[in-house]
Protein backbone atom coordinates (compact mmCIF):
# COMPACT_ATOMS: atom_id res chain seq x y z
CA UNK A 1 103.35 -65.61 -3.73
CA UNK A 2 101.99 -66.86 -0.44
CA UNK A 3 103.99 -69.70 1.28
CA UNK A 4 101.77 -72.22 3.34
CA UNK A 5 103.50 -74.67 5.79
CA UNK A 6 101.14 -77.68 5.82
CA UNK A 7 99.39 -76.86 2.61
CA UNK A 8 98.11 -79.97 1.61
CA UNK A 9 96.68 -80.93 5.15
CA UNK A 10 93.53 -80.29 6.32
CA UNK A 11 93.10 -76.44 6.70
CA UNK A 12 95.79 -75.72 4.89
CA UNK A 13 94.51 -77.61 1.12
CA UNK A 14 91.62 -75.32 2.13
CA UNK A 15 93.81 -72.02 2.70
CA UNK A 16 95.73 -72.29 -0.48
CA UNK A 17 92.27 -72.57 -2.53
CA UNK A 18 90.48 -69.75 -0.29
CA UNK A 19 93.52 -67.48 -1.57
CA UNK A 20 94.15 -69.22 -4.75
CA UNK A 21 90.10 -67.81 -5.14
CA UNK A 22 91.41 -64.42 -4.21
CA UNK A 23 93.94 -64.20 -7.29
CA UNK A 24 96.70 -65.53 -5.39
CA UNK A 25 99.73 -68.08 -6.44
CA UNK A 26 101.02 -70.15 -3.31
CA UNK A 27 103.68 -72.14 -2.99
CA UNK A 28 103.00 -75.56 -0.50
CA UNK A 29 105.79 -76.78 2.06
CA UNK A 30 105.10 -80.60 3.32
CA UNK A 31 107.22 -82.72 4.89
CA UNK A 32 106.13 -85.91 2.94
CA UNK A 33 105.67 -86.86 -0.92
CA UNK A 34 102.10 -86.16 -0.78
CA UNK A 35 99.82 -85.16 -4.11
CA UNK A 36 97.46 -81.83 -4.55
CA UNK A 37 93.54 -82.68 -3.80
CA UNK A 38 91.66 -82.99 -6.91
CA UNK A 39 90.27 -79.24 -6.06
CA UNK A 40 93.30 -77.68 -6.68
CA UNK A 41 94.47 -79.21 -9.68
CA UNK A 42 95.13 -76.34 -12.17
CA UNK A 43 95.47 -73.91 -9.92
CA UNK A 44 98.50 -71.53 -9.81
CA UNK A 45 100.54 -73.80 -6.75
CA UNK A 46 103.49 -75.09 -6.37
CA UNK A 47 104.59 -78.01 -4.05
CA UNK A 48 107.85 -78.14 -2.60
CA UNK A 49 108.63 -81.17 -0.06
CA UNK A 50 110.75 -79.45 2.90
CA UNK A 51 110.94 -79.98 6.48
CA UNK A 52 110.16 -76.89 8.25
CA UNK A 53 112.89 -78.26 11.36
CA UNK A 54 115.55 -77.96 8.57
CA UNK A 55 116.39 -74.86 7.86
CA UNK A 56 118.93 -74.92 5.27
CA UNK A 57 116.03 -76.90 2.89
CA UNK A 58 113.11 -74.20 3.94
CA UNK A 59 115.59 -71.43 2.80
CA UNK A 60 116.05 -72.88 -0.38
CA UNK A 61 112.65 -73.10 -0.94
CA UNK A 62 112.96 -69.05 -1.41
CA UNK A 63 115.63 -69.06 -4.14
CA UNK A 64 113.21 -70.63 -6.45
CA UNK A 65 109.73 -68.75 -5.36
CA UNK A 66 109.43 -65.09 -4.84
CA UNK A 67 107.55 -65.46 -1.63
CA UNK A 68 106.14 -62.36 0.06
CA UNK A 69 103.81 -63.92 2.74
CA UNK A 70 103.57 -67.21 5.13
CA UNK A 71 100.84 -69.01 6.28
CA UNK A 72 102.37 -71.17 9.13
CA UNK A 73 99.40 -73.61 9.66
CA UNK A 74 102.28 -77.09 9.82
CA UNK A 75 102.14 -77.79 13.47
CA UNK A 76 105.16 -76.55 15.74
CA UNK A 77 104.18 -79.11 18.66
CA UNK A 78 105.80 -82.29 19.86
CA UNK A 79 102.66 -84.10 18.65
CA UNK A 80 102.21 -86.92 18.94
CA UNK A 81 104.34 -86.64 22.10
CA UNK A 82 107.76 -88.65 21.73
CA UNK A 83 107.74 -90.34 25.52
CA UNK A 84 111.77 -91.80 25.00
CA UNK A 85 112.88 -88.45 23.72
CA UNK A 86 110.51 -85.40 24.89
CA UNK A 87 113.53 -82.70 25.14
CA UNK A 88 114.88 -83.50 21.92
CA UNK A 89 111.45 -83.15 20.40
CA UNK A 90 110.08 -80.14 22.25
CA UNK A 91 113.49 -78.74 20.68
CA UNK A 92 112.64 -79.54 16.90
CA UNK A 93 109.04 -78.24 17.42
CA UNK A 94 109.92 -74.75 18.56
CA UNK A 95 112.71 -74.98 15.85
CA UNK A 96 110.33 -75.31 12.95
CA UNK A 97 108.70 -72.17 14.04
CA UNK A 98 111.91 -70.33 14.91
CA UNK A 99 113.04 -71.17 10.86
CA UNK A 100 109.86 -69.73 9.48
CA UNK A 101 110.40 -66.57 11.07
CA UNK A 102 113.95 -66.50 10.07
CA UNK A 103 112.57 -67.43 7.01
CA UNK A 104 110.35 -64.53 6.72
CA UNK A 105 113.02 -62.26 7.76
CA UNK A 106 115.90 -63.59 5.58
CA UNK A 107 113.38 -63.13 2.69
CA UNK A 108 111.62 -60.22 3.24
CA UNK A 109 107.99 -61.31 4.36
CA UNK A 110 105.82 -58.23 5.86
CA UNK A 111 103.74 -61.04 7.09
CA UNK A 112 103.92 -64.37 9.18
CA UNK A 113 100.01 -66.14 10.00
CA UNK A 114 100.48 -68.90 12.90
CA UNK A 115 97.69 -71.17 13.91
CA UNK A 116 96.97 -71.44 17.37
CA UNK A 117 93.57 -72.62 18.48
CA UNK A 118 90.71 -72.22 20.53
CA UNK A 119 91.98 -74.28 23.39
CA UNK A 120 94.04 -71.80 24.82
CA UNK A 121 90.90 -70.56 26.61
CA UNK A 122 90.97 -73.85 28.28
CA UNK A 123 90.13 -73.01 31.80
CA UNK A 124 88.27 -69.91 31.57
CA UNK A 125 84.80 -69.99 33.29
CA UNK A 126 83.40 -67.13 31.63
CA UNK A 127 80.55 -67.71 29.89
CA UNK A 128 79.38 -66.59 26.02
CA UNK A 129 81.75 -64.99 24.25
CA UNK A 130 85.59 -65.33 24.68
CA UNK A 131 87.23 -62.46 23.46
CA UNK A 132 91.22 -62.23 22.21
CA UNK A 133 92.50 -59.52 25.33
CA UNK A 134 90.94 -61.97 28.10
CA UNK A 135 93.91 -63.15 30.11
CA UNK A 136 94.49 -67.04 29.55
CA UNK A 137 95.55 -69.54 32.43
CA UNK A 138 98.93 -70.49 32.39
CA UNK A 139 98.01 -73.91 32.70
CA UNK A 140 96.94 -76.74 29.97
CA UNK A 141 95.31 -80.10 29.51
CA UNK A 142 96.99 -81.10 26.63
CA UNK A 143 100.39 -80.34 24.37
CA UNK A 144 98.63 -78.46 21.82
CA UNK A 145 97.18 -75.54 23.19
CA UNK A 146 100.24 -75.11 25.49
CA UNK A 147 102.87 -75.16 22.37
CA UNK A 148 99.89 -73.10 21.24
CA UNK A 149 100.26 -70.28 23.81
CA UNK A 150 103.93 -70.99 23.87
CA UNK A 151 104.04 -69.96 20.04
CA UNK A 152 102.05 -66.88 20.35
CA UNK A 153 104.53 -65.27 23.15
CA UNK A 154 107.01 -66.45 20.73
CA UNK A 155 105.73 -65.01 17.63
CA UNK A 156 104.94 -61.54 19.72
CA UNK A 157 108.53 -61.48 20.92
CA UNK A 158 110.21 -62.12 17.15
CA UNK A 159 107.52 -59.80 15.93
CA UNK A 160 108.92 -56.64 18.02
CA UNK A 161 112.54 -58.39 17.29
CA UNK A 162 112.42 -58.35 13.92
CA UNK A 163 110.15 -56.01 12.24
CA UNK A 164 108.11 -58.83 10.60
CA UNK A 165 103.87 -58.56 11.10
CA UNK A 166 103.00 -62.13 13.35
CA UNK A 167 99.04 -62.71 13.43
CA UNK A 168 98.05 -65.26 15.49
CA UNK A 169 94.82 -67.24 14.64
CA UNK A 170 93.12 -68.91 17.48
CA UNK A 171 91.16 -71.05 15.09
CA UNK A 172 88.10 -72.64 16.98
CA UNK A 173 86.76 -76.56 16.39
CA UNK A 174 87.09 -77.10 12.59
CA UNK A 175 84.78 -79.84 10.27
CA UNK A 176 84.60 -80.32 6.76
CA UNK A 177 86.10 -82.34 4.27
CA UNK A 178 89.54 -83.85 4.54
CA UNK A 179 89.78 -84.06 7.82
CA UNK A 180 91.39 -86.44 9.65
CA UNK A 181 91.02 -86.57 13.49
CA UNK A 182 87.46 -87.49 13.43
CA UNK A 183 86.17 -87.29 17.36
CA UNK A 184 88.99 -86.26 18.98
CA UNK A 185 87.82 -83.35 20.78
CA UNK A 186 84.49 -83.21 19.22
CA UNK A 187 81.65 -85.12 18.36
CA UNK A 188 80.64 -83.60 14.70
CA UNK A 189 82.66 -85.27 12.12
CA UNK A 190 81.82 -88.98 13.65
CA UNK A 191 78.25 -87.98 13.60
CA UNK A 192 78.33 -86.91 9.77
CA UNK A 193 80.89 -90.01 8.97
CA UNK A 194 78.58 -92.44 10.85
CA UNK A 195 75.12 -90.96 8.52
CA UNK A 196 77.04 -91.11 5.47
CA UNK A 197 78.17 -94.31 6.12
CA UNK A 198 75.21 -95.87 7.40
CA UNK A 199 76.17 -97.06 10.99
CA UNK A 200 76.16 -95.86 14.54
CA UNK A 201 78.75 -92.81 15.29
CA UNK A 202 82.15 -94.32 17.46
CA UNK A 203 82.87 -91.69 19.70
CA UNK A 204 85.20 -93.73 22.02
CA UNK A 205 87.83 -91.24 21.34
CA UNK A 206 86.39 -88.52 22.80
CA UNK A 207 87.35 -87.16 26.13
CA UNK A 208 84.14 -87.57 27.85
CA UNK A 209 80.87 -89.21 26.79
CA UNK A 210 79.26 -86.85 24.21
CA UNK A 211 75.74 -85.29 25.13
CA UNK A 212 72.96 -83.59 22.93
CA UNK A 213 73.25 -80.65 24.81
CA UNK A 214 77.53 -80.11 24.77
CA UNK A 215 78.66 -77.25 22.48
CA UNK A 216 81.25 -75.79 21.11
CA UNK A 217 81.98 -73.53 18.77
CA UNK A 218 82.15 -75.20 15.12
CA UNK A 219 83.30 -73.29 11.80
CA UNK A 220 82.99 -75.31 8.72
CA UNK A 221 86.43 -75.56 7.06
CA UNK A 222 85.96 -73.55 4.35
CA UNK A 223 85.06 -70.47 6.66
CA UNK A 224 88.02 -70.94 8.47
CA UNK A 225 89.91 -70.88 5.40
CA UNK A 226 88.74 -67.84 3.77
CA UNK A 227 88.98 -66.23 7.51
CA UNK A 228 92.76 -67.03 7.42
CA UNK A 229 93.40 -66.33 3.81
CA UNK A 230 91.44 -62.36 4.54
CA UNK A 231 93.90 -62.01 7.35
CA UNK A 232 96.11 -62.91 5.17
CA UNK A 233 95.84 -60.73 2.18
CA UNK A 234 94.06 -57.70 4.52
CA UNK A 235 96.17 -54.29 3.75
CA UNK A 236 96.04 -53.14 7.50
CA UNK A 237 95.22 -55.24 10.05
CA UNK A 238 95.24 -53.52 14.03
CA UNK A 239 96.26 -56.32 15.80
CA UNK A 240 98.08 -59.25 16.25
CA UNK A 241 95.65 -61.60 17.38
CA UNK A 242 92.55 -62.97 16.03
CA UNK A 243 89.78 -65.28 16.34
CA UNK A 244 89.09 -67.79 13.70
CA UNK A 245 85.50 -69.08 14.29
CA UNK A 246 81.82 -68.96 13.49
CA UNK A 247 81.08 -66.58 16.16
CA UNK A 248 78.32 -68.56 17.98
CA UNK A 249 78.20 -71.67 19.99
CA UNK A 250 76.70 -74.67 18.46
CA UNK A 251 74.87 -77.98 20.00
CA UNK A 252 75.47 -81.78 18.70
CA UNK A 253 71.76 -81.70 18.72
CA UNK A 254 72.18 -78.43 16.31
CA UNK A 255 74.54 -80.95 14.35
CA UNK A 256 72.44 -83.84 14.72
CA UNK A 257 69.06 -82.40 13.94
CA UNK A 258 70.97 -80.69 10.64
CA UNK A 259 72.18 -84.02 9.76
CA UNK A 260 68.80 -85.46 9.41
CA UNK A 261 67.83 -83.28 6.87
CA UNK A 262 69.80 -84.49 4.49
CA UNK A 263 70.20 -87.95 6.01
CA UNK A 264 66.89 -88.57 7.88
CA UNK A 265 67.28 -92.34 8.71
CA UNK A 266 70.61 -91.08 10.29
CA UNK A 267 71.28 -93.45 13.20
CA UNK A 268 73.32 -90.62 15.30
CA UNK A 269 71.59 -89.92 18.18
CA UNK A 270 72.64 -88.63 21.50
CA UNK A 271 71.56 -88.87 25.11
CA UNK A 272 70.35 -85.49 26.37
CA UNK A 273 72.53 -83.56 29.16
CA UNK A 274 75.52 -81.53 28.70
CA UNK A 275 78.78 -80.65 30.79
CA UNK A 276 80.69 -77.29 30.72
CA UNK A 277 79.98 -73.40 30.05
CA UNK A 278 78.55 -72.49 26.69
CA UNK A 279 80.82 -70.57 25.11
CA UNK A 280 81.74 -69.37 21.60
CA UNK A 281 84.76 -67.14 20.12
CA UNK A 282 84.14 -63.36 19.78
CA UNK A 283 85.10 -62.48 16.23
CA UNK A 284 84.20 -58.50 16.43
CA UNK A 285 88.15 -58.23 15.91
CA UNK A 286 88.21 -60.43 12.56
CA UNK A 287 84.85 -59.18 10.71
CA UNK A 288 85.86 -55.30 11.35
CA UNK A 289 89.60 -55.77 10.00
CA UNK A 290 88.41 -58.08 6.92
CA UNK A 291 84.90 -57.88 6.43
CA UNK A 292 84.46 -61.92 7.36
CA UNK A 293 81.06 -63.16 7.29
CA UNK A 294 81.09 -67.47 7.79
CA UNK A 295 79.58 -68.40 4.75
CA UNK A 296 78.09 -71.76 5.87
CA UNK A 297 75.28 -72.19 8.98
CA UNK A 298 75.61 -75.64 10.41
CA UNK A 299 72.47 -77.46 7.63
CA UNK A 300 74.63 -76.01 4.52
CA UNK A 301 77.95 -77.35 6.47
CA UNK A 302 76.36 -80.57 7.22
CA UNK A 303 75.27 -81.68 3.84
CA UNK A 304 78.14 -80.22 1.82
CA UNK A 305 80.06 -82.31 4.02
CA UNK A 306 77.82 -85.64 3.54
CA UNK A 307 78.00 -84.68 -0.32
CA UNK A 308 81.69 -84.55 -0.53
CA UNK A 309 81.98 -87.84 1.21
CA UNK A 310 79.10 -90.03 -0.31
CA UNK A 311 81.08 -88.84 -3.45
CA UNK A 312 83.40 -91.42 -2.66
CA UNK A 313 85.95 -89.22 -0.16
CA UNK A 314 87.17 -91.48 2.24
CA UNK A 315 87.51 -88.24 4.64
């Protein structure tokens, strides 16, 4: 039985039915009351409500489930930042990810998954693909991808500590169904929220005005989630790092353009121009150890997307 910390969030409801798919029972840990999505009613889960920062109620969690892998995708980051009490929360993020691997050790896990994400190539100026060895800056522009790279050295160290397997996923930009940041880093799910709604995109939360021409590179959610649930399940995997991505950079106008198809009075459109080096995530590493293929080009992601939420999906 796989245990995944933030099951019933975004990636993870998508995780538990990518291995759920793969003959797999999982067991859910979430720190609120929250109920299955419709998708995975009748599959073999459970759903325990635990905080991962308390350790005594995580452990218990394994003397009713047999567990024998962990899929830490729950977010071990102050976030959002606590500005009145920023040690003591920096403290009870690392701690959530310092229980799962005690976890994992007191229960006999070969193997511990931690999201990370694409942002801690933040700074690099290479262009085209970013591979997993390339040295990363030690700064960062925001509190994820620091806690991020904080996690992996963590993770590495425990790893050689304790005996247990830690794979890091560096999961790139992520869109699909159920997810709830809409444009906070990128523009893609306000542009498909906006056409299925009928009204301009908002993209006032971006970081910077979005252009036709920015890219980045964007998996559809269910690719990432069959990427993590391989890496996962793989027998052997030869490292400890991995990137979780499409494998190719793609353009709002790529998303906007794709869009139209299955919207085509869409009212999403850009202005033309575009900042920053086009880049995507190298994922040699992850289709030679599992045999990952992404599943869905940016039309299919599109209109599965507008489908799922013109079916009355508020997200």
């Amino acid at each position: 039985m796989i245990l995944v910390t933030g099951g019933l969030g975004f990636i993870g409801s998508h995780t538990v039915q990518a291995l759920v798919d793969m003959g797999e029972e999982c067991v859910l840990v979430q720190r609120s009351k929250t109920e299955p999505p419709a998708y995975l009613a009748g599959a073999k889960v459970a759903v325990e409500q635990a905080d991962i920062t308390d350790l005594p109620t995580l452990l218990d969690v394994g003397e009713r489930h047999e567990v024998t892998g962990i899929v830490h995708l729950a977010g071990s980051m102050p976030w959002p930042p606590d500005p009145d009490r920023p040690v003591e929360a920096t403290r009870k993020a690392l701690g959530g990810l310092l229980n799962v691997m005690q976890a994992a050790r007191d229960w006999g896990v070969r193997r511990v998954g931690v999201a990370s994400t694409i942002g801690v190539y933040s700074g690099l100026t290479d262009q085209g693909a970013l591979h997993e060895d390339m040295p990363l800056p030690m700064t960062s522009f925001h509190p994820i991808p620091a806690f991020k790279k904080i996690g992996e050295l963590l993770g590495g160290h425990l790893a050689d500590a304790t005996g247990v397997e830690v794979v890091n996923y560096r999961i790139s930009a992520t869109w699909g169904p159920r997810d709830p940041h809409g444009a906070l880093f990128f523009a893609a799910p306000e542009l498909v929220h906006a056409a299925a709604r009928g009204t301009e995109p908002d993209l006032s939360a971006l970081p910077a005005p979005a252009h036709a021409e920015d890219s980045i590179d964007l998996c559809y959610v269910k690719d990432t989630a069959r990427a993590i649930a391989l890496l996962q399940l793989a027998d052997r995997l030869n490292h400890r790092t991995y990137n979780v991505a499409s494998g190719r950079a793609t353009s709002n106008a790529e998303v906007i353009a794709a869009i139209r198809k299955a919207v085509p009075d869409a009212r999403i459109g850009l202005p033309t121009g575009g900042s920053g080096p086009r880049t995507h995530l190298d994922i040699t590493r992850l289709q030679r150890d599992t045999g990952f293929r992404p599943a869905y080009d940016v039309e299919r992601a599109a209109a599965d997307y507008i489908t799922w939420l013109r079916a009355g999906n508020e997200r």
